[in-house]
PDB file of N, CA and C in Angstrom:
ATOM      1  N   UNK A   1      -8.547 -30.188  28.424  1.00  0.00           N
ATOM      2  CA  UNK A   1      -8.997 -28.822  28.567  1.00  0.00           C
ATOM      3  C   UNK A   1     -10.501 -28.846  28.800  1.00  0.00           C
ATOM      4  N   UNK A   2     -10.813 -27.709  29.600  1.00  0.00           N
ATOM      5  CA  UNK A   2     -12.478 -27.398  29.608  1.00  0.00           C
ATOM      6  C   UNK A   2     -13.206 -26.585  29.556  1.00  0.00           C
ATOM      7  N   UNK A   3     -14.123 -26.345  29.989  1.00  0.00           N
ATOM      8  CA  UNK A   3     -14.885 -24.567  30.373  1.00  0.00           C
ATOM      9  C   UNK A   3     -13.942 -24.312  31.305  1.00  0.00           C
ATOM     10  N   UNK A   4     -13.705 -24.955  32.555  1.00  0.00           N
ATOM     11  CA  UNK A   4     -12.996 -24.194  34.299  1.00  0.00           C
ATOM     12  C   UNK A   4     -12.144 -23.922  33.612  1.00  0.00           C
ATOM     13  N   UNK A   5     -10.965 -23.866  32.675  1.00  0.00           N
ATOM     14  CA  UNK A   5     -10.231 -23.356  31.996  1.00  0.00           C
ATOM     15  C   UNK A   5      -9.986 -21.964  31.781  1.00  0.00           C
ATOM     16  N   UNK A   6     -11.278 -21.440  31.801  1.00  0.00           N
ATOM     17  CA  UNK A   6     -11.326 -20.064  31.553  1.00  0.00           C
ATOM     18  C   UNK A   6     -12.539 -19.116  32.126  1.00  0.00           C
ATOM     19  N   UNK A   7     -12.269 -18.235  32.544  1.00  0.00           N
ATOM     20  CA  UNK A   7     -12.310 -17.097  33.149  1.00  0.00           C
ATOM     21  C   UNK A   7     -14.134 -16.320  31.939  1.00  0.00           C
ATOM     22  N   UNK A   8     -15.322 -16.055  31.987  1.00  0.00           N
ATOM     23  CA  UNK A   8     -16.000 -15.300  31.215  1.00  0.00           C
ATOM     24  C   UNK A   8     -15.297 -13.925  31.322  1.00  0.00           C
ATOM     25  N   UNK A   9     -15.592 -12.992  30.173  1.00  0.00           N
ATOM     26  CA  UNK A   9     -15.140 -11.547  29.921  1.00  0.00           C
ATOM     27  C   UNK A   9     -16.527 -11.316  29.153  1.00  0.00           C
ATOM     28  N   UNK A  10     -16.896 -11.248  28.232  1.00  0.00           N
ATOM     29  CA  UNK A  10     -17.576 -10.658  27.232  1.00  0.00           C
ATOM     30  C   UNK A  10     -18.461 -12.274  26.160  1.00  0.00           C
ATOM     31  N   UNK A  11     -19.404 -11.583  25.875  1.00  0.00           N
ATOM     32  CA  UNK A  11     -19.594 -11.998  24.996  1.00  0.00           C
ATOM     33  C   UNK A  11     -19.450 -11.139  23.394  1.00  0.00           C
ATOM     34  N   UNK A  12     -18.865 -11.784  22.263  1.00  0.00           N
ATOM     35  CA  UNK A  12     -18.376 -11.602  21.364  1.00  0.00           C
ATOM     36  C   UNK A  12     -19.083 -11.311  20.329  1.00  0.00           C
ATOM     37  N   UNK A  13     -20.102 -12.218  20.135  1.00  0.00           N
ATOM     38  CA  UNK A  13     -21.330 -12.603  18.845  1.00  0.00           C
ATOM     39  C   UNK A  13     -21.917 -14.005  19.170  1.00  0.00           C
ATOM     40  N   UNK A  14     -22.688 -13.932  18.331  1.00  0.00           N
ATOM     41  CA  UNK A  14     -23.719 -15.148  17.899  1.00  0.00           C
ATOM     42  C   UNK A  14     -24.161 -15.650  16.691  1.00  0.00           C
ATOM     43  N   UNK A  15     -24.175 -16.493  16.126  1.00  0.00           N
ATOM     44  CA  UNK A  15     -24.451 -16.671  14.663  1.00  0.00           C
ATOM     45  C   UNK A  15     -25.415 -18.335  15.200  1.00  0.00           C
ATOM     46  N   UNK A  16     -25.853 -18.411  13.834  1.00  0.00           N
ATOM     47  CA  UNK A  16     -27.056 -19.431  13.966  1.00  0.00           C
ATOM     48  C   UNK A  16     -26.345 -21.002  14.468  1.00  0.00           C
ATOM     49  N   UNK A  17     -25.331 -21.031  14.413  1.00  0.00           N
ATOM     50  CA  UNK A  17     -24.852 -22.514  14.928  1.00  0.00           C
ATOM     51  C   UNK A  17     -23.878 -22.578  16.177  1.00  0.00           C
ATOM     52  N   UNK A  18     -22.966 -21.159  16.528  1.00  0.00           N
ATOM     53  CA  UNK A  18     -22.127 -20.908  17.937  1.00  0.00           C
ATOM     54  C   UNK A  18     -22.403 -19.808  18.403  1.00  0.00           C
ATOM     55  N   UNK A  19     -21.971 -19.439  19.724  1.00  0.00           N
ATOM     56  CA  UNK A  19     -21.738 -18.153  20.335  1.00  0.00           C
ATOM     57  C   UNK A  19     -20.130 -18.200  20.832  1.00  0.00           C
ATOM     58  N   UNK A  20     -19.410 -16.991  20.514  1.00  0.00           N
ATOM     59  CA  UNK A  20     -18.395 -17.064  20.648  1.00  0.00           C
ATOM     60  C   UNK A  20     -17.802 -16.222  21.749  1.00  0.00           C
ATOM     61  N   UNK A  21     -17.548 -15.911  22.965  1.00  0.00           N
ATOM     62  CA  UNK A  21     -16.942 -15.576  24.103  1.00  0.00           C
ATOM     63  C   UNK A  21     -15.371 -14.820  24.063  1.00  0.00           C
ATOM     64  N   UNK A  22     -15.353 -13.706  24.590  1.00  0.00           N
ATOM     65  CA  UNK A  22     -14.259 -13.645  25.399  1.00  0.00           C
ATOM     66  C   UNK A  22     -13.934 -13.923  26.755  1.00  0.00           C
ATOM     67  N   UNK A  23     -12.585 -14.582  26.893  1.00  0.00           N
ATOM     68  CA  UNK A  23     -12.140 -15.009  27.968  1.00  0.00           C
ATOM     69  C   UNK A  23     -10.626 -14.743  28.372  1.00  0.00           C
ATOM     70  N   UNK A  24     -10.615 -15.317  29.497  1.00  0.00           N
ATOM     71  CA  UNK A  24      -9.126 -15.044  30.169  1.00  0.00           C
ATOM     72  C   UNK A  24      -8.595 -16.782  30.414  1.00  0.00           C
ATOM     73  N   UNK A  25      -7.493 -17.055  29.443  1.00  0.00           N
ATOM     74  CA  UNK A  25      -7.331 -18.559  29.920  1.00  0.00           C
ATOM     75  C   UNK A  25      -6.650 -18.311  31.501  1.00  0.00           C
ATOM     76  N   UNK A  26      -7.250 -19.314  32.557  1.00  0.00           N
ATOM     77  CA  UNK A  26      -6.692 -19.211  33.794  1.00  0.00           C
ATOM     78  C   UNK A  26      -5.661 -20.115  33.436  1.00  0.00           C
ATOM     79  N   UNK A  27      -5.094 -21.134  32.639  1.00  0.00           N
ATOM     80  CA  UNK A  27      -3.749 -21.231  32.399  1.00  0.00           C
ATOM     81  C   UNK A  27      -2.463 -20.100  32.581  1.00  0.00           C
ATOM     82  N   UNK A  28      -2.840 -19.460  31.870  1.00  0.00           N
ATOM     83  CA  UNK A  28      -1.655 -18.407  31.516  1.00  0.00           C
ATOM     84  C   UNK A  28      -2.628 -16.984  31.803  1.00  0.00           C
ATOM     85  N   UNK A  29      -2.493 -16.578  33.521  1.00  0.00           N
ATOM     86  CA  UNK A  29      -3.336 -15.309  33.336  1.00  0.00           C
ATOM     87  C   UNK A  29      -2.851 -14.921  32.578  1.00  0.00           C
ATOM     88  N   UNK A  30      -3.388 -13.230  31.885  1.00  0.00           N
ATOM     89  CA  UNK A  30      -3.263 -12.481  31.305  1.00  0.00           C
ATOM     90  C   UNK A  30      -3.772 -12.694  29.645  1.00  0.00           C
ATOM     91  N   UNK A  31      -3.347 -13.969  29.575  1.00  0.00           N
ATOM     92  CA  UNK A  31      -4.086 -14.127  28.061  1.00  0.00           C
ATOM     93  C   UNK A  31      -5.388 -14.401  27.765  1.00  0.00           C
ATOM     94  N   UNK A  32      -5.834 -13.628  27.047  1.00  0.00           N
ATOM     95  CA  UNK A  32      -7.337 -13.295  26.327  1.00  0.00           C
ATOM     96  C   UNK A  32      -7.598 -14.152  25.038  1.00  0.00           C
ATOM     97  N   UNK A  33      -8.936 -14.940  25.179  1.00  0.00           N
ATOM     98  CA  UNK A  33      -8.498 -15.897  24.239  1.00  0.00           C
ATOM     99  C   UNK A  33     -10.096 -15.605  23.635  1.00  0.00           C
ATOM    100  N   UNK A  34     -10.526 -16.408  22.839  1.00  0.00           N
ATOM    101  CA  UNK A  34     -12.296 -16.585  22.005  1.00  0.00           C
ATOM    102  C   UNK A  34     -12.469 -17.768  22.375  1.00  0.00           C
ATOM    103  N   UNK A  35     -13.348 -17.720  22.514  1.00  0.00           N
ATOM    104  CA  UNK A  35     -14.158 -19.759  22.636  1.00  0.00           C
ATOM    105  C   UNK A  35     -15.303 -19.789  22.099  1.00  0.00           C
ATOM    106  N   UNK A  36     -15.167 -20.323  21.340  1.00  0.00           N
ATOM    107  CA  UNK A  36     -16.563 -21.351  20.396  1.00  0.00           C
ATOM    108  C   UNK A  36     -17.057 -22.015  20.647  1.00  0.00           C
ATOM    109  N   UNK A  37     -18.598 -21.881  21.318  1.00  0.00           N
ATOM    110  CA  UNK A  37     -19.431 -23.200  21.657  1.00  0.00           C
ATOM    111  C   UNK A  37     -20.231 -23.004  20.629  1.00  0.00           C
ATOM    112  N   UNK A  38     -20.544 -24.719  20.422  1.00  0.00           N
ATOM    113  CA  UNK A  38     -21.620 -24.545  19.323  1.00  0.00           C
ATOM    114  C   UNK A  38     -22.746 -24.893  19.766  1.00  0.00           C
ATOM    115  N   UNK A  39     -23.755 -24.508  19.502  1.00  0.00           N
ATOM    116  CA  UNK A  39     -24.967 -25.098  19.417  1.00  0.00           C
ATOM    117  C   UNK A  39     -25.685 -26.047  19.340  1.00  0.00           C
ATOM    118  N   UNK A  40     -25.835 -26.672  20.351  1.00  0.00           N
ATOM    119  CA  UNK A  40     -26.708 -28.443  20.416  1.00  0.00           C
ATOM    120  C   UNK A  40     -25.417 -29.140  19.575  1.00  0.00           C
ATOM    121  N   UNK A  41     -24.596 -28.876  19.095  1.00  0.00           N
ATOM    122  CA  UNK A  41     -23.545 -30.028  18.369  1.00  0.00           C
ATOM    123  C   UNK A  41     -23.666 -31.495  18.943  1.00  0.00           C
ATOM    124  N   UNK A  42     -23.959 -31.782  20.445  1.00  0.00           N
ATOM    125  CA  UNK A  42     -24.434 -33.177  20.747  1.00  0.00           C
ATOM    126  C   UNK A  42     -25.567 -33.587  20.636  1.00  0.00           C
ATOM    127  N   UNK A  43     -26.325 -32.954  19.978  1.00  0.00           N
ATOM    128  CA  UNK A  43     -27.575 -33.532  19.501  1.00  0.00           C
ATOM    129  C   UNK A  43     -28.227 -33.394  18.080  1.00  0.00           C
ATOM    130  N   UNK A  44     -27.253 -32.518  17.107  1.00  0.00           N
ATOM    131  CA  UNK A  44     -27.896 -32.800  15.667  1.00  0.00           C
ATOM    132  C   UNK A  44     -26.408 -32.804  15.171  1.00  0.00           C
ATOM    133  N   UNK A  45     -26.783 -33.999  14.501  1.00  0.00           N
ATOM    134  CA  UNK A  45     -25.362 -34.687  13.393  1.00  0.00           C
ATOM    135  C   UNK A  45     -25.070 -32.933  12.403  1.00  0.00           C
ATOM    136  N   UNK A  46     -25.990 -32.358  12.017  1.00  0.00           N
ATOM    137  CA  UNK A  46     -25.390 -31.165  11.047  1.00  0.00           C
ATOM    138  C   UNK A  46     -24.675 -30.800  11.886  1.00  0.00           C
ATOM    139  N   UNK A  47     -24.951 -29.829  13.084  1.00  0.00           N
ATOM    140  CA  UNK A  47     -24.200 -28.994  13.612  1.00  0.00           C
ATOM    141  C   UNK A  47     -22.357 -29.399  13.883  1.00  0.00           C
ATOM    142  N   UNK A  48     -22.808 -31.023  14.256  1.00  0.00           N
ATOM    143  CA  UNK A  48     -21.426 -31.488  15.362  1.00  0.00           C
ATOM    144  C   UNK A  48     -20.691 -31.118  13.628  1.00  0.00           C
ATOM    145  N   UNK A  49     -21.099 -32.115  12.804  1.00  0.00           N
ATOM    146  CA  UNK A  49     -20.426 -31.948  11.300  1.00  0.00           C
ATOM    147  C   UNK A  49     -19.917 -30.369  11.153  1.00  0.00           C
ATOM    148  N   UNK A  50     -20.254 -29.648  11.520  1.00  0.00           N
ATOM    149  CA  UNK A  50     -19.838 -28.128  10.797  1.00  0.00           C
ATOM    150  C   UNK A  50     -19.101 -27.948  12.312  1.00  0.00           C
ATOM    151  N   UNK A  51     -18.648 -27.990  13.212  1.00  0.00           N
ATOM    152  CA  UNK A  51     -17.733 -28.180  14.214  1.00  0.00           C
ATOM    153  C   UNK A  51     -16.603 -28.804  13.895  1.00  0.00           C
ATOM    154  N   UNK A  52     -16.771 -30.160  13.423  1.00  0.00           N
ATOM    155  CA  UNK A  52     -15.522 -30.847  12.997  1.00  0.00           C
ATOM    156  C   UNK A  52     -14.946 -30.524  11.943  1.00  0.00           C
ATOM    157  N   UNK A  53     -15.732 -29.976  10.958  1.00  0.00           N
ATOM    158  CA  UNK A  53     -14.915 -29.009   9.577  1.00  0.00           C
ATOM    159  C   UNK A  53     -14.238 -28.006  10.120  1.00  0.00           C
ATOM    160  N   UNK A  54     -14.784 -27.353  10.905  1.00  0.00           N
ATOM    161  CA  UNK A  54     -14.024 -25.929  11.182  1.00  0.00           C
ATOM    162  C   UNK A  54     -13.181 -25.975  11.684  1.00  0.00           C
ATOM    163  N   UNK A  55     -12.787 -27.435  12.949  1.00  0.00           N
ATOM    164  CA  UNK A  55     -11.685 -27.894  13.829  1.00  0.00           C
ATOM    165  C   UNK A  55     -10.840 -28.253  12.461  1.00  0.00           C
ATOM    166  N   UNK A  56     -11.243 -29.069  11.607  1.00  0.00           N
ATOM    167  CA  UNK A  56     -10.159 -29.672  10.882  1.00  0.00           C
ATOM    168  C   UNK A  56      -9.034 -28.344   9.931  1.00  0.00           C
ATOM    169  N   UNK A  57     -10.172 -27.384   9.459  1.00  0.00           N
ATOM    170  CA  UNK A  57      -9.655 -26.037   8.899  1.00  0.00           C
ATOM    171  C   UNK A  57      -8.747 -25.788   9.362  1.00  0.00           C
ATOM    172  N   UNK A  58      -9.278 -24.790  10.963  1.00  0.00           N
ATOM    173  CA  UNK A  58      -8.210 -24.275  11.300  1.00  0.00           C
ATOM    174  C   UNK A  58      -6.986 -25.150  11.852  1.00  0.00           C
ATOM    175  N   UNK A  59      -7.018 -26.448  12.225  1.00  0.00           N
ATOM    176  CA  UNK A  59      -5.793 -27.009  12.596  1.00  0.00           C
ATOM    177  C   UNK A  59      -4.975 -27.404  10.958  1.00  0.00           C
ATOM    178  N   UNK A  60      -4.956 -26.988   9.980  1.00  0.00           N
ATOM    179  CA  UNK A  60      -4.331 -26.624   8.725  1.00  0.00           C
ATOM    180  C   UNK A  60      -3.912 -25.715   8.068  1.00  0.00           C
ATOM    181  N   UNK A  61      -3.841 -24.743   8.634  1.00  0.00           N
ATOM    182  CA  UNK A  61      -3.935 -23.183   8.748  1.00  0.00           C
ATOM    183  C   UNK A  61      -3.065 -22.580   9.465  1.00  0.00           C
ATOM    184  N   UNK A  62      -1.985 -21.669   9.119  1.00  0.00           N
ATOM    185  CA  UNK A  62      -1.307 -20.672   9.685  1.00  0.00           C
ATOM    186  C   UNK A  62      -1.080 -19.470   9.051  1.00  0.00           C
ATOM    187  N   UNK A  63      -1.768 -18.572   9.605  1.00  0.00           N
ATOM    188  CA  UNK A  63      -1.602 -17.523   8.627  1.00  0.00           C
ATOM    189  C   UNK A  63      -1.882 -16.020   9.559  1.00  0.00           C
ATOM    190  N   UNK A  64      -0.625 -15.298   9.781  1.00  0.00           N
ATOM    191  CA  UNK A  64      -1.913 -14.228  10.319  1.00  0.00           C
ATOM    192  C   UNK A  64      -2.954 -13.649  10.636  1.00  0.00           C
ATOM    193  N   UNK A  65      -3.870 -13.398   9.789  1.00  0.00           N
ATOM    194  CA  UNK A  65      -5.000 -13.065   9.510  1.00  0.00           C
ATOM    195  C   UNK A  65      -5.881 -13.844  10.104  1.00  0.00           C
ATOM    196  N   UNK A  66      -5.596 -14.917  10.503  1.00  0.00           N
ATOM    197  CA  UNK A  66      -6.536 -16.473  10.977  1.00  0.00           C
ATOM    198  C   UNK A  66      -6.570 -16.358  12.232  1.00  0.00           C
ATOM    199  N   UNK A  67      -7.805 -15.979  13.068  1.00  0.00           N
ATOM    200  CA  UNK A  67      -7.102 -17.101  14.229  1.00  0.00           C
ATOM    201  C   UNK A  67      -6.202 -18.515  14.693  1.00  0.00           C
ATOM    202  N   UNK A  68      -5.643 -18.593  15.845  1.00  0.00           N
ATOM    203  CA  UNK A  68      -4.725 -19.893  15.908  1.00  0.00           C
ATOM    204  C   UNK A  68      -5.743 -20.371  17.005  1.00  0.00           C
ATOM    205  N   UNK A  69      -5.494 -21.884  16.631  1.00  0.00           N
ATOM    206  CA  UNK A  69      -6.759 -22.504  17.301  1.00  0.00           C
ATOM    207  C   UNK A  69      -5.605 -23.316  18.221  1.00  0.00           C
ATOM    208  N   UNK A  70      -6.037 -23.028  19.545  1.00  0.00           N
ATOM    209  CA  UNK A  70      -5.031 -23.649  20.640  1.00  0.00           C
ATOM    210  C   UNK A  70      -5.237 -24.793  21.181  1.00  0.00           C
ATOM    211  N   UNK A  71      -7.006 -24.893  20.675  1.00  0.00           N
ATOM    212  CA  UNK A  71      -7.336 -26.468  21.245  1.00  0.00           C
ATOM    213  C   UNK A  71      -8.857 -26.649  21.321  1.00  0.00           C
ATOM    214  N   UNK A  72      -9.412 -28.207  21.093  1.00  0.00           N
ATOM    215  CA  UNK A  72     -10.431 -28.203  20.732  1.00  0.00           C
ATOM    216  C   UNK A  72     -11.207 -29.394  21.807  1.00  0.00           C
ATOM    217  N   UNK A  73     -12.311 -29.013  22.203  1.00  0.00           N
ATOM    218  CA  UNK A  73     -13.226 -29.677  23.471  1.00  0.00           C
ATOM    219  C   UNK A  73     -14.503 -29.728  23.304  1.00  0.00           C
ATOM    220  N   UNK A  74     -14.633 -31.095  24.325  1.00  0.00           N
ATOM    221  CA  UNK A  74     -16.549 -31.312  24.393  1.00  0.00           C
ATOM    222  C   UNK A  74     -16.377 -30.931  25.391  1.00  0.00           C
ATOM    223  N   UNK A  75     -17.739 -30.348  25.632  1.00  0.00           N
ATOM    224  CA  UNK A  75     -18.141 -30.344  26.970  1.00  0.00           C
ATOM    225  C   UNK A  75     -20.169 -31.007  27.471  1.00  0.00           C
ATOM    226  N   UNK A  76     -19.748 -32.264  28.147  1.00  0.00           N
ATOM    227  CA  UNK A  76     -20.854 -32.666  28.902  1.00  0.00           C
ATOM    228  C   UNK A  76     -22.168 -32.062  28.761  1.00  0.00           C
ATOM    229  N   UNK A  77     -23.337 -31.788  28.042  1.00  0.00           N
ATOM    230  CA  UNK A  77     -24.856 -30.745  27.662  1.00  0.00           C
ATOM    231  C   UNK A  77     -25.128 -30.841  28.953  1.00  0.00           C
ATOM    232  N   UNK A  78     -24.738 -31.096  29.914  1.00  0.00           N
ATOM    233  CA  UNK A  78     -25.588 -31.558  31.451  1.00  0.00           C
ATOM    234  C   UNK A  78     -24.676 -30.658  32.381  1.00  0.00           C
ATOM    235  N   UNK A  79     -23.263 -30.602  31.970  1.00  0.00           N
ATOM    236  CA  UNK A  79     -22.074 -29.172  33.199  1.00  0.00           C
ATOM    237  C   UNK A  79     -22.439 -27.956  32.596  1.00  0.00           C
ATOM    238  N   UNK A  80     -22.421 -27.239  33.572  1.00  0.00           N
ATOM    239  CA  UNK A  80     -22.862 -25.302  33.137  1.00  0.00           C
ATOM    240  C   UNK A  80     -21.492 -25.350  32.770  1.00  0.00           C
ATOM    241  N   UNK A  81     -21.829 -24.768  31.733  1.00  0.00           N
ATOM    242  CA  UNK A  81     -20.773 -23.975  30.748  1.00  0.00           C
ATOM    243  C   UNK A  81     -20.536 -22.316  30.489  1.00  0.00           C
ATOM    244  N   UNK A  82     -19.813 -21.677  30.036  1.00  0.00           N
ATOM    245  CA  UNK A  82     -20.237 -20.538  30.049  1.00  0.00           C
ATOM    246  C   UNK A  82     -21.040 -19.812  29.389  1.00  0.00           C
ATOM    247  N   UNK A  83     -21.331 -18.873  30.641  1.00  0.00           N
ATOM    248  CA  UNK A  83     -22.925 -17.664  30.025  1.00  0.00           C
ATOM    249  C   UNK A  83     -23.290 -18.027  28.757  1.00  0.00           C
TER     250      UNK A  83
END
């Protein structure tokens, strides 16, 4: 999986370590999904660390209330990514 994956819509929020996106997976038009990029995660060990906790969370997790995490990616600091 990657960024070309998906379609920009909106931006969502921002908090001090991601910005989180709405999108349209071009997999399956029609579905509207969130994407989490984090912040420099390839360049300071804290950040990538609080990335890989949150991957490990939610792939342990089913619950309504939760988002469902459909899948988890690097992407290259050097390919445009989205907005």
């Amino acid at each position: 999986m990657s960024c070309q994956n998906f379609t920009y819509l909106a931006t969502v929020g921002e908090g001090a370590y991601a910005v989180v996106y709405q999108c349209e997976d071009n997999r399956a038009p029609g579905r509207q999904v969130a994407v989490k990029m984090f912040k420099s995660a390839h360049e300071h060990a804290k950040v990538m660390a609080l990335a890989v906790r949150e991957i490990r969370l939610l792939r342990s997790v089913a619950h309504p209330n939760i988002i469902n995490l459909l899948d988890a990616f690097t992407v290259r600091p050097t390919l445009p990514a989205l907005p």
